[in-house]
N, C-alpha and C. Protein backbone atom coordinates (compact mmCIF):
# COMPACT_ATOMS: atom_id res chain seq x y z
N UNK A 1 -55.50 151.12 -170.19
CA UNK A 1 -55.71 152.40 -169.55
C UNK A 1 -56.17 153.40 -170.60
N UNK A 2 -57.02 154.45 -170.00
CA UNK A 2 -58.01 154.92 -170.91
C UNK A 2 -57.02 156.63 -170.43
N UNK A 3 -56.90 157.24 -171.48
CA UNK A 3 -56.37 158.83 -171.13
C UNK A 3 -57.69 159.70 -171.22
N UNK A 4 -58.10 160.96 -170.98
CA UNK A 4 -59.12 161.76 -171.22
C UNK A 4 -58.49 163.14 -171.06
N UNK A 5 -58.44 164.26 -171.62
CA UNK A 5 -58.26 165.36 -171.59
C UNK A 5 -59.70 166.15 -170.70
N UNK A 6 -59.50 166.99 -169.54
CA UNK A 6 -60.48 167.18 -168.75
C UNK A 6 -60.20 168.71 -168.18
N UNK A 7 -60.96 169.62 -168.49
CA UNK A 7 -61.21 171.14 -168.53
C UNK A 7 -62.37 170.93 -167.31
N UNK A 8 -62.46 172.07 -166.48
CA UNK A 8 -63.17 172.64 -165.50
C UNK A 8 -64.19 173.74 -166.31
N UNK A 9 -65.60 173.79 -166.11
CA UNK A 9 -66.37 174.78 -166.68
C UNK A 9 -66.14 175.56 -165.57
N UNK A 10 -66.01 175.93 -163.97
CA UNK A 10 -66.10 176.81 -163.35
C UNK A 10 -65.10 178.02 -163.55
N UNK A 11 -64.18 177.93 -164.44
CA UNK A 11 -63.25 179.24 -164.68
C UNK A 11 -61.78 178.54 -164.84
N UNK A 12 -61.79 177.77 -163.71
CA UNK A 12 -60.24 177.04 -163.48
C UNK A 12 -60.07 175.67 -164.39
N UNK A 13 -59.09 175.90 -164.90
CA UNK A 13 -58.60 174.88 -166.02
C UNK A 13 -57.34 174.15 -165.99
N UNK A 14 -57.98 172.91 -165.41
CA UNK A 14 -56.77 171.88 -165.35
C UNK A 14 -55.60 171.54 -166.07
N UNK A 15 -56.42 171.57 -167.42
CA UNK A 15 -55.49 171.36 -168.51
C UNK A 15 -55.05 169.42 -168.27
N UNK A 16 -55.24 169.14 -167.28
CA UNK A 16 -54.31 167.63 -167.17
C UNK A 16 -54.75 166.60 -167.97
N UNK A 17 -54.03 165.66 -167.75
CA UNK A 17 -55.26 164.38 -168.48
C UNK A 17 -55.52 163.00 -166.89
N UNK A 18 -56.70 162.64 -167.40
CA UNK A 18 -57.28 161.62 -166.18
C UNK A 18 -57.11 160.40 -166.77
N UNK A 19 -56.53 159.63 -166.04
CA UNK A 19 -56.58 157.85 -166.26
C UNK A 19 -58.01 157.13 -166.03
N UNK A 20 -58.43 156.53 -166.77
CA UNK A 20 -59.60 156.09 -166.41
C UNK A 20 -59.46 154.05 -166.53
N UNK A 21 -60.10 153.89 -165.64
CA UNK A 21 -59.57 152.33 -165.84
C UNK A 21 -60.31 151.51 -164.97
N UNK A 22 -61.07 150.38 -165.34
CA UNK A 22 -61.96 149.37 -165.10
C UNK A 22 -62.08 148.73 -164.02
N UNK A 23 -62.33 148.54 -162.71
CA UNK A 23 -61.98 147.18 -161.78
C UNK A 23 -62.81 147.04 -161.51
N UNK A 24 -63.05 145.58 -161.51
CA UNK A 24 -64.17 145.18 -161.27
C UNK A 24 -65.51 145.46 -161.63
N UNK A 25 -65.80 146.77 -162.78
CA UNK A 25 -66.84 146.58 -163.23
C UNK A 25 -66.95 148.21 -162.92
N UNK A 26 -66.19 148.61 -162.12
CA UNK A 26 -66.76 150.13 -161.15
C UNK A 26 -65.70 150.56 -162.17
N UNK A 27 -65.25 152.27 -162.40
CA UNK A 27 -64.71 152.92 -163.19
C UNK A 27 -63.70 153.69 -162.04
N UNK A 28 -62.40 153.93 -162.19
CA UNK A 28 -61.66 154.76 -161.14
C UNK A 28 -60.81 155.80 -161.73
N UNK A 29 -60.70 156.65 -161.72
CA UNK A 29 -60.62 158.06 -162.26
C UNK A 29 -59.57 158.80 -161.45
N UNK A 30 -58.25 158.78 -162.31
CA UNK A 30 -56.97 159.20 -161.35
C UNK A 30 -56.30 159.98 -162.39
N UNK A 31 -55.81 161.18 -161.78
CA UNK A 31 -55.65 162.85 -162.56
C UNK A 31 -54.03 162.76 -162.51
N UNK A 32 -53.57 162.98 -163.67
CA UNK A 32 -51.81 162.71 -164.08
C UNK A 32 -51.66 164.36 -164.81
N UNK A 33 -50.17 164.79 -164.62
CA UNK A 33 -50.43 165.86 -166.03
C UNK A 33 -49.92 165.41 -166.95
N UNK A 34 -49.51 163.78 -167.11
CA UNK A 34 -49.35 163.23 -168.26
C UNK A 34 -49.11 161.89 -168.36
N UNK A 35 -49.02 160.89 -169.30
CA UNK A 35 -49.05 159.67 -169.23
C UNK A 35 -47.49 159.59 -169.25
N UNK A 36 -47.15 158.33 -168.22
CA UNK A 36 -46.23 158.40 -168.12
C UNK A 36 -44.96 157.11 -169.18
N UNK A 37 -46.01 157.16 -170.31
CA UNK A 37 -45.14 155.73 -170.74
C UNK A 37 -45.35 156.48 -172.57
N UNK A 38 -45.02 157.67 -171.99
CA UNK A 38 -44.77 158.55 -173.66
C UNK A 38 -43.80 159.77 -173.54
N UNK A 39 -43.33 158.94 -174.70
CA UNK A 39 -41.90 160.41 -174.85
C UNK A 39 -42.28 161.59 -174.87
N UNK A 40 -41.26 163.03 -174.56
CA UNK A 40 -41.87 164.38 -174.84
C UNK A 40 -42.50 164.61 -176.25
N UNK A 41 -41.93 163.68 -177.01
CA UNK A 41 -42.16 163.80 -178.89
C UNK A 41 -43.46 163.55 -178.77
N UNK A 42 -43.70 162.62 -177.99
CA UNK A 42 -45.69 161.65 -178.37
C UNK A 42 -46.33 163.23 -177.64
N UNK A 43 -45.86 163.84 -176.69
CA UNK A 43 -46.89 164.41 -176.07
C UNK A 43 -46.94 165.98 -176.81
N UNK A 44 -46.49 165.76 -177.55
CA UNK A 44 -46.42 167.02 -178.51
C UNK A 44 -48.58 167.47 -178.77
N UNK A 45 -48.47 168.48 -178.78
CA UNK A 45 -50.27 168.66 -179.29
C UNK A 45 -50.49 168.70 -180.99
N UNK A 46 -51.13 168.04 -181.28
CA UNK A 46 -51.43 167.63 -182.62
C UNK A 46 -52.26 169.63 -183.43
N UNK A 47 -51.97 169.21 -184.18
CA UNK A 47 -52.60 170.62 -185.17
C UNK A 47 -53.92 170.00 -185.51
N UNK A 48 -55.10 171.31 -185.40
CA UNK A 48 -56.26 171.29 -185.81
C UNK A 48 -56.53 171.40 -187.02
N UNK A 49 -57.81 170.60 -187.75
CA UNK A 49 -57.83 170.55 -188.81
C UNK A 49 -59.05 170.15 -188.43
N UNK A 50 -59.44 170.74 -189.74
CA UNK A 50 -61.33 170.69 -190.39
C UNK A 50 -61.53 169.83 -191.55
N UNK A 51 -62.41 169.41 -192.04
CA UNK A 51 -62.79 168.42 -192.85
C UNK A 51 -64.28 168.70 -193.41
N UNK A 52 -64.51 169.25 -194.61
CA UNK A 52 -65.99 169.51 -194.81
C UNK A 52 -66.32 168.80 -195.53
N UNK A 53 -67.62 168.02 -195.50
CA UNK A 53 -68.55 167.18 -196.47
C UNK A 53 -68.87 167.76 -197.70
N UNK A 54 -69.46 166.88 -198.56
CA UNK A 54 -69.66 167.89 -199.94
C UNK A 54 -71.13 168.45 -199.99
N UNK A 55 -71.70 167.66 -198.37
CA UNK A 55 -73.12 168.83 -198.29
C UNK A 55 -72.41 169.61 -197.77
N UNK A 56 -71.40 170.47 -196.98
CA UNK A 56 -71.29 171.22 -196.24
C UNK A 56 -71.04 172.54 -197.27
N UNK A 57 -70.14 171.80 -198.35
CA UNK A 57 -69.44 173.00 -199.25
C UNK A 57 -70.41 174.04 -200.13
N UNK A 58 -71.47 172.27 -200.49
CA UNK A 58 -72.77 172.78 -201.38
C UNK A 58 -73.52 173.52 -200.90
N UNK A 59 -73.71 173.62 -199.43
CA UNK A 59 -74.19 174.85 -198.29
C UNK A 59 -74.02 176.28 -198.33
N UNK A 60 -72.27 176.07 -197.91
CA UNK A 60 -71.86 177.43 -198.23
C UNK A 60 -71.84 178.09 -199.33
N UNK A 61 -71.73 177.19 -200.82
CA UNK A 61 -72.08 178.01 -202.10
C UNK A 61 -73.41 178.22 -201.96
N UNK A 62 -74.76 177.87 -201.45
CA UNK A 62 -76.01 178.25 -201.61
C UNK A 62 -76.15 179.51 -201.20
N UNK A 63 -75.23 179.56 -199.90
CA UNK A 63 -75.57 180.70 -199.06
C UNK A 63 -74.93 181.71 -199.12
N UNK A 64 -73.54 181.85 -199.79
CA UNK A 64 -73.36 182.58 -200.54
C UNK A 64 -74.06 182.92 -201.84
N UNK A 65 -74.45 182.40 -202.77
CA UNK A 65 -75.10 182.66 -203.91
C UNK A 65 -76.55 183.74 -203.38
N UNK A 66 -77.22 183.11 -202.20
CA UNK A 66 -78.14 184.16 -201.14
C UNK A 66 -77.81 185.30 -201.00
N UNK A 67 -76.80 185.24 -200.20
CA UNK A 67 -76.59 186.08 -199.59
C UNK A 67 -76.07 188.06 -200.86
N UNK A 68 -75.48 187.23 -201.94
CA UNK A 68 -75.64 188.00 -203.22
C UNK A 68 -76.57 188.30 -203.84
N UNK A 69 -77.69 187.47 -203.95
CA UNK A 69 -78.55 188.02 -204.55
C UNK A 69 -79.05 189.03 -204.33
N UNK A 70 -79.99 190.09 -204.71
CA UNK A 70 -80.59 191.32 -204.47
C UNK A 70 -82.14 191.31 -203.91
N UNK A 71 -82.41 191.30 -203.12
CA UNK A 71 -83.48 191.47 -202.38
C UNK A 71 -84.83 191.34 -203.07
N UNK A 72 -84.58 192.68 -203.98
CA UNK A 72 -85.70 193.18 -204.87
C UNK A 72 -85.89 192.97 -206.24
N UNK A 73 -86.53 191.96 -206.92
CA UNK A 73 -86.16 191.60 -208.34
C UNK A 73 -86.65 193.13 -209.30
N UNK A 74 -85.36 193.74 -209.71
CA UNK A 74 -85.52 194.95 -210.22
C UNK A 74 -86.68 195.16 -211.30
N UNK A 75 -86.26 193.65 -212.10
CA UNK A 75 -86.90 193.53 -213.48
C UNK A 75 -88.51 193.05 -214.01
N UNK A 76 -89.19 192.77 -212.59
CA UNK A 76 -90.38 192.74 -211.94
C UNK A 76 -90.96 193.95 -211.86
N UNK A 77 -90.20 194.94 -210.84
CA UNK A 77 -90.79 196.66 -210.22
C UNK A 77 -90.77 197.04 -211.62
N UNK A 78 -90.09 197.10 -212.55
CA UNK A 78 -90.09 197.77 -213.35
C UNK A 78 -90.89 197.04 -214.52
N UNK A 79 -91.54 195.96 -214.36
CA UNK A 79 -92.64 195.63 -215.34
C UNK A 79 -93.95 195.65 -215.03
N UNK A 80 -93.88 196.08 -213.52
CA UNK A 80 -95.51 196.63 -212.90
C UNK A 80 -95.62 197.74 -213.22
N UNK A 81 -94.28 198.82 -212.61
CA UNK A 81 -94.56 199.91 -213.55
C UNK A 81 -94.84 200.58 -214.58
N UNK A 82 -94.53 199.67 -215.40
CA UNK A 82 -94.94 200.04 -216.98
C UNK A 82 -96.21 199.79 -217.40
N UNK A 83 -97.19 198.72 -216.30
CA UNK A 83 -98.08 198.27 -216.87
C UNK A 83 -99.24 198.86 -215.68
N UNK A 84 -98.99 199.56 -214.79
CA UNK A 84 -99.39 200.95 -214.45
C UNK A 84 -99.90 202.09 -215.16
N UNK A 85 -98.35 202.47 -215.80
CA UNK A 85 -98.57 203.55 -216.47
C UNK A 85 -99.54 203.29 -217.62
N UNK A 86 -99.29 202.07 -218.41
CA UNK A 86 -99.95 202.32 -219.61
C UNK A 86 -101.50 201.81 -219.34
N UNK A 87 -101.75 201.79 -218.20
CA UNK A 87 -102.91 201.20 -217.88
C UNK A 87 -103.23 199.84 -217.77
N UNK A 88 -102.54 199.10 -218.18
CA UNK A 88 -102.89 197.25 -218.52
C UNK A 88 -102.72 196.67 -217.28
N UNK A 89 -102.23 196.93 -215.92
CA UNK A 89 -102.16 196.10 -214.65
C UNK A 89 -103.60 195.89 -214.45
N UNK A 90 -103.87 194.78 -213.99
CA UNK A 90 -105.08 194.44 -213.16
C UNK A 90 -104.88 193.74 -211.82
N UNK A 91 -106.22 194.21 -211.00
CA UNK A 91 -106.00 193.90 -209.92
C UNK A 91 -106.95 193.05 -209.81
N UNK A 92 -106.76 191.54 -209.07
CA UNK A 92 -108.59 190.67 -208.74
C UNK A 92 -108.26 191.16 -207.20
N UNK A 93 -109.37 191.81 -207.26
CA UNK A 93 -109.81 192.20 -205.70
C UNK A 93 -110.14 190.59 -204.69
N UNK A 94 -111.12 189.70 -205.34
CA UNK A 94 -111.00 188.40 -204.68
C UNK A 94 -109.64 187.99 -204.59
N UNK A 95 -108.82 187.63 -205.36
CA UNK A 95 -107.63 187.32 -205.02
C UNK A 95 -106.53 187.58 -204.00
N UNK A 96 -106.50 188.93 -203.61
CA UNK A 96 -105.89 189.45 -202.70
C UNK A 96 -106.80 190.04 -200.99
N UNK A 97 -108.25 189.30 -201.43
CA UNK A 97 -108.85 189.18 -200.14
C UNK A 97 -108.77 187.94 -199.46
N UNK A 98 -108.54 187.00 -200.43
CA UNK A 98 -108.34 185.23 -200.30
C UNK A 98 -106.80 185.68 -199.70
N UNK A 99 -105.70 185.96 -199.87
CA UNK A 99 -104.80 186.00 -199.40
C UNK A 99 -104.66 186.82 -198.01
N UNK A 100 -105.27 187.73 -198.13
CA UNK A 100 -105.30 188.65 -196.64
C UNK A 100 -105.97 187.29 -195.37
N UNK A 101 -107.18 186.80 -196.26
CA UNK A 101 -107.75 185.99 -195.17
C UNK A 101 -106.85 185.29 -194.59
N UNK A 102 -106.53 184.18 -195.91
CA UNK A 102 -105.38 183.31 -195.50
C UNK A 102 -104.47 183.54 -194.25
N UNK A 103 -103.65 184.82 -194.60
CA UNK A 103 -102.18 185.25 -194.27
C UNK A 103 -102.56 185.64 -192.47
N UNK A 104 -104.47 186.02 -192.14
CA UNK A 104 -104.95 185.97 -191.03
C UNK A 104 -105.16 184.73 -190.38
N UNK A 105 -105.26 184.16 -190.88
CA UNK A 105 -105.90 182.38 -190.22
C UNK A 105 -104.33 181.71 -189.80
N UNK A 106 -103.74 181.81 -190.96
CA UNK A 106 -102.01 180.99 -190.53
C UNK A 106 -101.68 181.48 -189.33
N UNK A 107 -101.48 183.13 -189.00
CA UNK A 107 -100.93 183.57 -187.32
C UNK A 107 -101.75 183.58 -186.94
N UNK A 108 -102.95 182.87 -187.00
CA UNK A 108 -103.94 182.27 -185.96
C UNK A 108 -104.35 183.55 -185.39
């Protein structure tokens, strides 16, 4: 005999458990609010518990380590700026028309 724990999505919640069991090949499905060949001790509800993989953990440190980082690499803005001011930035105008094109063709 097969037990199943079986919840209602329409609002109402059984809570019971269903016997499920074989004859002849067909499946027959009979609603108990408990099995009857277990002590009150067995029917006790077990405690939840989680279990994470060591991709899962390596996840959450990535995404934390993300989620810290700073948006804006400070130490970048402030080496365009300097090379602004003193005049030495250059710009290739082809370069950033090749990219406009691009960045048009990808969203199609």
């Amino acid at each position: 005999m097969i037990y199943i724990m079986s919840n209602e999505i329409d609002g109402v919640n059984s809570g019971g458990l269903s016997k499920i069991a074989d004859v002849g090949g067909n499946r027959r499905v009979s609603t108990d609010s408990a099995p009857t060949n277990q002590s009150n001790a067995d029917q006790a509800q077990p405690s939840d518990t989680v279990a994470l993989t060591d991709n899962a953990r390596l996840l959450a440190r990535i995404e934390a380590a993300v989620a810290d980082a700073p948006d804006v690499d400070s130490a970048r803005v402030e080496a365009v700026k300097a090379a602004i001011q003193d005049g030495s930035y250059q710009v290739d105008d082809r370069q950033i028309a090749d990219k406009i094109l691009r960045s048009d063709v990808e969203r199609g």
